[in-house]
N, C-alpha and C. Protein backbone atom coordinates (compact mmCIF):
# COMPACT_ATOMS: atom_id res chain seq x y z
N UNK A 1 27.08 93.97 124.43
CA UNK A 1 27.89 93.13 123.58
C UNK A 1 28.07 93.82 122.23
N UNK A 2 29.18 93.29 122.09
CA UNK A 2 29.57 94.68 120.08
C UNK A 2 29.91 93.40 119.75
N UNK A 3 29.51 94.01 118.36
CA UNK A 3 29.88 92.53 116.89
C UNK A 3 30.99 93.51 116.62
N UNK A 4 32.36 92.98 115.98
CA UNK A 4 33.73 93.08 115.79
C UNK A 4 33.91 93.29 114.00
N UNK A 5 34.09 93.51 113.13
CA UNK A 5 34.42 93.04 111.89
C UNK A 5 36.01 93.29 111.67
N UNK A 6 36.23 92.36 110.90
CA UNK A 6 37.92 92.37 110.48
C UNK A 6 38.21 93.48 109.63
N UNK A 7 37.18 93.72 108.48
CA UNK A 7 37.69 94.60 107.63
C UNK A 7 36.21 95.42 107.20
N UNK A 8 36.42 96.27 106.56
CA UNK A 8 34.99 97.23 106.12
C UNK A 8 34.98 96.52 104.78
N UNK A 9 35.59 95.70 104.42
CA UNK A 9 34.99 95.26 102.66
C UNK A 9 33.77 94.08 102.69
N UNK A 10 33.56 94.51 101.81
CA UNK A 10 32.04 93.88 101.41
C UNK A 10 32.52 92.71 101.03
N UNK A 11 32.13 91.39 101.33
CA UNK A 11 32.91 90.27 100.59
C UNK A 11 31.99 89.03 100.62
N UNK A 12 31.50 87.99 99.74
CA UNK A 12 30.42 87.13 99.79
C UNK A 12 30.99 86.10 100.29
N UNK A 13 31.94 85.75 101.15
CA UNK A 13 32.31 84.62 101.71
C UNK A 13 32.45 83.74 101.13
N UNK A 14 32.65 83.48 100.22
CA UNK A 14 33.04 82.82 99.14
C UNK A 14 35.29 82.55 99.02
N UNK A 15 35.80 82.57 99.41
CA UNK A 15 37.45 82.54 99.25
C UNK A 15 37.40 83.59 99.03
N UNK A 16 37.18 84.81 99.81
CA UNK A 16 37.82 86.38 99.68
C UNK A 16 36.94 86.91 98.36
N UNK A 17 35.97 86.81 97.91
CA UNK A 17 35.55 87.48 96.46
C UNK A 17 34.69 88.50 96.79
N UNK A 18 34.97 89.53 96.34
CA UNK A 18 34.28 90.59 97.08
C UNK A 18 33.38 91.13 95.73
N UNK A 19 32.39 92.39 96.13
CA UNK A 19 31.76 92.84 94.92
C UNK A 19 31.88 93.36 93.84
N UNK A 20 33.35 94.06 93.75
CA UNK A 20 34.25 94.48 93.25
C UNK A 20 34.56 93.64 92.19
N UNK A 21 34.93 92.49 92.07
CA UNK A 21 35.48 91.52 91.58
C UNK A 21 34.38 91.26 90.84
N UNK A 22 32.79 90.39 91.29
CA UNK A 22 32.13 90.45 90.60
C UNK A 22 31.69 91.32 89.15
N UNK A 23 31.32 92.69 90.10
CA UNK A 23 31.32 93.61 88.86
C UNK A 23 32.37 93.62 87.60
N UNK A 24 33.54 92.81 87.60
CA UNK A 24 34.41 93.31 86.90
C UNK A 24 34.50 91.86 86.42
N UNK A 25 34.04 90.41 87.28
CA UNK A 25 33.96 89.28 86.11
C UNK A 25 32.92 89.10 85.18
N UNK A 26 32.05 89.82 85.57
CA UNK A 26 30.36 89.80 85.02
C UNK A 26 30.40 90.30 83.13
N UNK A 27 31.00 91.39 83.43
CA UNK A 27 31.05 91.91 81.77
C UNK A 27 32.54 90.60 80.96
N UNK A 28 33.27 90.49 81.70
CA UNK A 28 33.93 89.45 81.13
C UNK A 28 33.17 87.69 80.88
N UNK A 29 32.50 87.47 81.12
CA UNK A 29 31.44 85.93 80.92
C UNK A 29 30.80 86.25 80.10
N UNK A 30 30.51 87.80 79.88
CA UNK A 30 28.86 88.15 78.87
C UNK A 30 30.03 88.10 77.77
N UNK A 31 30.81 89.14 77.83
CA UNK A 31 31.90 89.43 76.46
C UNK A 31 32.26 87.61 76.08
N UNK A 32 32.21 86.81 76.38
CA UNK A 32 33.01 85.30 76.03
C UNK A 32 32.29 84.86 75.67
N UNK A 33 30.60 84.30 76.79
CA UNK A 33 29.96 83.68 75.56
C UNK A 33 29.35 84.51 74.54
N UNK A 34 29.44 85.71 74.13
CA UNK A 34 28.47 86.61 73.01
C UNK A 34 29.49 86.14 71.81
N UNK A 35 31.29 86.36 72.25
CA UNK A 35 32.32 86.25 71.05
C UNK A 35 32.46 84.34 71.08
N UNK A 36 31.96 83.94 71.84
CA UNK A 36 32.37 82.03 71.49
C UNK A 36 30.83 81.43 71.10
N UNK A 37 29.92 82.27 71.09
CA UNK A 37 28.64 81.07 70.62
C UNK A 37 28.67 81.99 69.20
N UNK A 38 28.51 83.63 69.44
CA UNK A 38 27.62 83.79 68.00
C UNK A 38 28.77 84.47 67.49
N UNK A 39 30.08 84.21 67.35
CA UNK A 39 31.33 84.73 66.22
C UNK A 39 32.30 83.94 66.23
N UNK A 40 33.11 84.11 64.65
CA UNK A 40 33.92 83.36 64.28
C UNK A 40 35.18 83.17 65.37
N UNK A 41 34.83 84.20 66.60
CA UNK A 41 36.65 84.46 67.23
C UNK A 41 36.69 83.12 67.98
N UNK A 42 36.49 81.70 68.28
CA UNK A 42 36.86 80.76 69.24
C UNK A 42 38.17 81.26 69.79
N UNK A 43 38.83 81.32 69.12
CA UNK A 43 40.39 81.04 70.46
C UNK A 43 40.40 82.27 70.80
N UNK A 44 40.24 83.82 70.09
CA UNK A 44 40.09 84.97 70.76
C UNK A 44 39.61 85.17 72.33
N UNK A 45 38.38 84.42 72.33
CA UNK A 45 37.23 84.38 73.33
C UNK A 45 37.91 83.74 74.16
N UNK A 46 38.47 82.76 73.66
CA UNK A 46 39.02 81.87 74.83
C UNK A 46 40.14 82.16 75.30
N UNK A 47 40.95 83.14 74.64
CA UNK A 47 42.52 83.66 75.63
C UNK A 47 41.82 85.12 76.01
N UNK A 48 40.37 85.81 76.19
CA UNK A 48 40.02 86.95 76.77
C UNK A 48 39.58 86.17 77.94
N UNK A 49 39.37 85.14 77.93
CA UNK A 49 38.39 84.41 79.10
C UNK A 49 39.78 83.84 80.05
N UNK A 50 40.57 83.69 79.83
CA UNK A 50 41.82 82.77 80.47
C UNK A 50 42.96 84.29 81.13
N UNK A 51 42.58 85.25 80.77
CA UNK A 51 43.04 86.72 81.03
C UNK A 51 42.42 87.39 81.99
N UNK A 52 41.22 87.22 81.77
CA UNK A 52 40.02 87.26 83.00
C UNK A 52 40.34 86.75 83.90
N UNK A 53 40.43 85.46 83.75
CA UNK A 53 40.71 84.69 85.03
C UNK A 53 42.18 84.63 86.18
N UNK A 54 42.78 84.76 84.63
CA UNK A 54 44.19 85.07 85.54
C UNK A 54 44.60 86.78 86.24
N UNK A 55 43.42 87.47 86.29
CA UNK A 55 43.27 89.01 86.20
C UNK A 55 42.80 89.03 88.01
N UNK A 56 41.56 87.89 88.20
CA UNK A 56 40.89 88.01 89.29
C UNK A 56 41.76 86.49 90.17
N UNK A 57 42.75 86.37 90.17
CA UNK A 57 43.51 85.32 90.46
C UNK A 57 44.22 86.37 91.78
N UNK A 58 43.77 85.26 93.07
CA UNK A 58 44.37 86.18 94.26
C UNK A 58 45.99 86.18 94.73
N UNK A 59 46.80 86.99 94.82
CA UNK A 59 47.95 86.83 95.21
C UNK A 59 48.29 87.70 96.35
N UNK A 60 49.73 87.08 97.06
CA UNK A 60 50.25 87.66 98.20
C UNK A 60 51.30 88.53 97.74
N UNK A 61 51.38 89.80 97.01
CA UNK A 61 52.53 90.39 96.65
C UNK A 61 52.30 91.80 98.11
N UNK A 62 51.31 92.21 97.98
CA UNK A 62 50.94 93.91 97.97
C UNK A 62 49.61 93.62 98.87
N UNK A 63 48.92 94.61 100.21
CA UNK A 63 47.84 94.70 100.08
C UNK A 63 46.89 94.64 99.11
N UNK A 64 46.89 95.06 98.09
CA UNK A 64 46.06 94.58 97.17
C UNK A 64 46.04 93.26 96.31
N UNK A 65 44.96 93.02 96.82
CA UNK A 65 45.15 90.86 96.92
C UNK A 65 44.65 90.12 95.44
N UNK A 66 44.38 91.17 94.43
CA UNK A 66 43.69 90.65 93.42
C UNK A 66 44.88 90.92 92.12
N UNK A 67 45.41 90.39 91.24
CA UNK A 67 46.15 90.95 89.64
C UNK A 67 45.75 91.71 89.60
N UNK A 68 44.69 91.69 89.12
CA UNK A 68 44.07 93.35 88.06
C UNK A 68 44.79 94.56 89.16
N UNK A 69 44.64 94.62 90.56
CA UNK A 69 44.81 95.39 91.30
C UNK A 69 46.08 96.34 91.15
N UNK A 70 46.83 94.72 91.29
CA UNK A 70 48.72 95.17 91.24
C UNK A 70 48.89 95.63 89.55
N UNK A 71 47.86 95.27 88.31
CA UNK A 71 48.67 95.33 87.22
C UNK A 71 48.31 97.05 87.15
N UNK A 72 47.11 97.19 87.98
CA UNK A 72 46.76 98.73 87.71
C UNK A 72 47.93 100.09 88.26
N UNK A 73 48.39 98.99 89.38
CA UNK A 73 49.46 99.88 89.94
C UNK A 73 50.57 100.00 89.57
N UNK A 74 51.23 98.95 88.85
CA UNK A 74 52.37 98.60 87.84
C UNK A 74 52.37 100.06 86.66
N UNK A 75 51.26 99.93 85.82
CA UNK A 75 50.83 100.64 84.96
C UNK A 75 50.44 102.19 85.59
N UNK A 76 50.35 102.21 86.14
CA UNK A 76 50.25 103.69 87.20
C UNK A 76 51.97 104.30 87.28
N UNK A 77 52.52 103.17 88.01
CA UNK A 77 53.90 103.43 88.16
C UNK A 77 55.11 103.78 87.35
N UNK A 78 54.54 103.04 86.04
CA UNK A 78 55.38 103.33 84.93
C UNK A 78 54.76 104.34 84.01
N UNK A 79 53.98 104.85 83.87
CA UNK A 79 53.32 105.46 83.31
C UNK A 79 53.04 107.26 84.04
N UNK A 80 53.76 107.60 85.17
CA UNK A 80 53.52 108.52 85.85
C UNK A 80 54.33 109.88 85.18
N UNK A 81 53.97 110.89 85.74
CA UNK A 81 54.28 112.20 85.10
C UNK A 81 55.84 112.16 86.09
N UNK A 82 56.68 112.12 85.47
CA UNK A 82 58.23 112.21 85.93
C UNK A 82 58.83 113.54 85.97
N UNK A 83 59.54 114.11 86.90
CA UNK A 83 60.34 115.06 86.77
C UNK A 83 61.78 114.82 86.91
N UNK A 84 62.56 115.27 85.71
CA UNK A 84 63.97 115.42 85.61
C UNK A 84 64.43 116.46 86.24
N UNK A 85 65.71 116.59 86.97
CA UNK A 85 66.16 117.83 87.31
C UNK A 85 67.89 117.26 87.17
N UNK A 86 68.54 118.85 86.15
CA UNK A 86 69.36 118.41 85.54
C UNK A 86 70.66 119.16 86.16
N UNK A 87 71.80 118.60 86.49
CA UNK A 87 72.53 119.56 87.18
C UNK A 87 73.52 119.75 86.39
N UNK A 88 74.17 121.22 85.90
CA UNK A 88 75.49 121.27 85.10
C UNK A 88 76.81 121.32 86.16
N UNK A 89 77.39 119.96 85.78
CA UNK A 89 78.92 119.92 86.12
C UNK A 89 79.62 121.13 86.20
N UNK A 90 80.73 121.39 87.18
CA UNK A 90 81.47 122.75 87.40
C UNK A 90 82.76 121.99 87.17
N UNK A 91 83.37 122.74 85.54
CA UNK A 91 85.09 122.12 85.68
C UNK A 91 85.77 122.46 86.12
N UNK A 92 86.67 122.02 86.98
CA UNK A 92 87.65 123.18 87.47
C UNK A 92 88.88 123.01 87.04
């Protein structure tokens, strides 16, 4: 008898949240409450924390099922080393 898996990602069964994700909400909760209990920033903290969230917010665009994922690729895309190639017109 063989056990089957759907995918090789590591994921806590939780609605798709994998470890990945963790690692990357973890420093965002420490960064919110350090800037909302012991500094003047309240609403700072609170639109880094609402950015976070909408960062690890799952969507159906792309195999890659998470924001942060697609915004990395967005920013990849526009941001890439471009080549021009320029052709001179022949008048006749």
């Amino acid at each position: 008898m063989y056990i089957t898996l759907k995918s090789i990602k590591r994921n806590l069964g939780f609605k798709g949240i994998e470890i990945q994700d963790v690692i990357i909400a973890l420093p965002i909760v420490i960064l919110f409450i350090v800037f909302f209990c012991f500094t003047r920033f309240k609403i700072p903290s609170i639109i880094f924390l609402m950015l976070g969230i909408f960062s690890l917010l799952p969507i159906n665009v792309s195999k890659k099922n998470r924001m942060y994922k697609v915004v990395i690729l967005v920013v990849k895309y526009l941001f890439r080393t471009k080549i021009y190639v320029y052709k001179k017109k022949e008048v006749r």
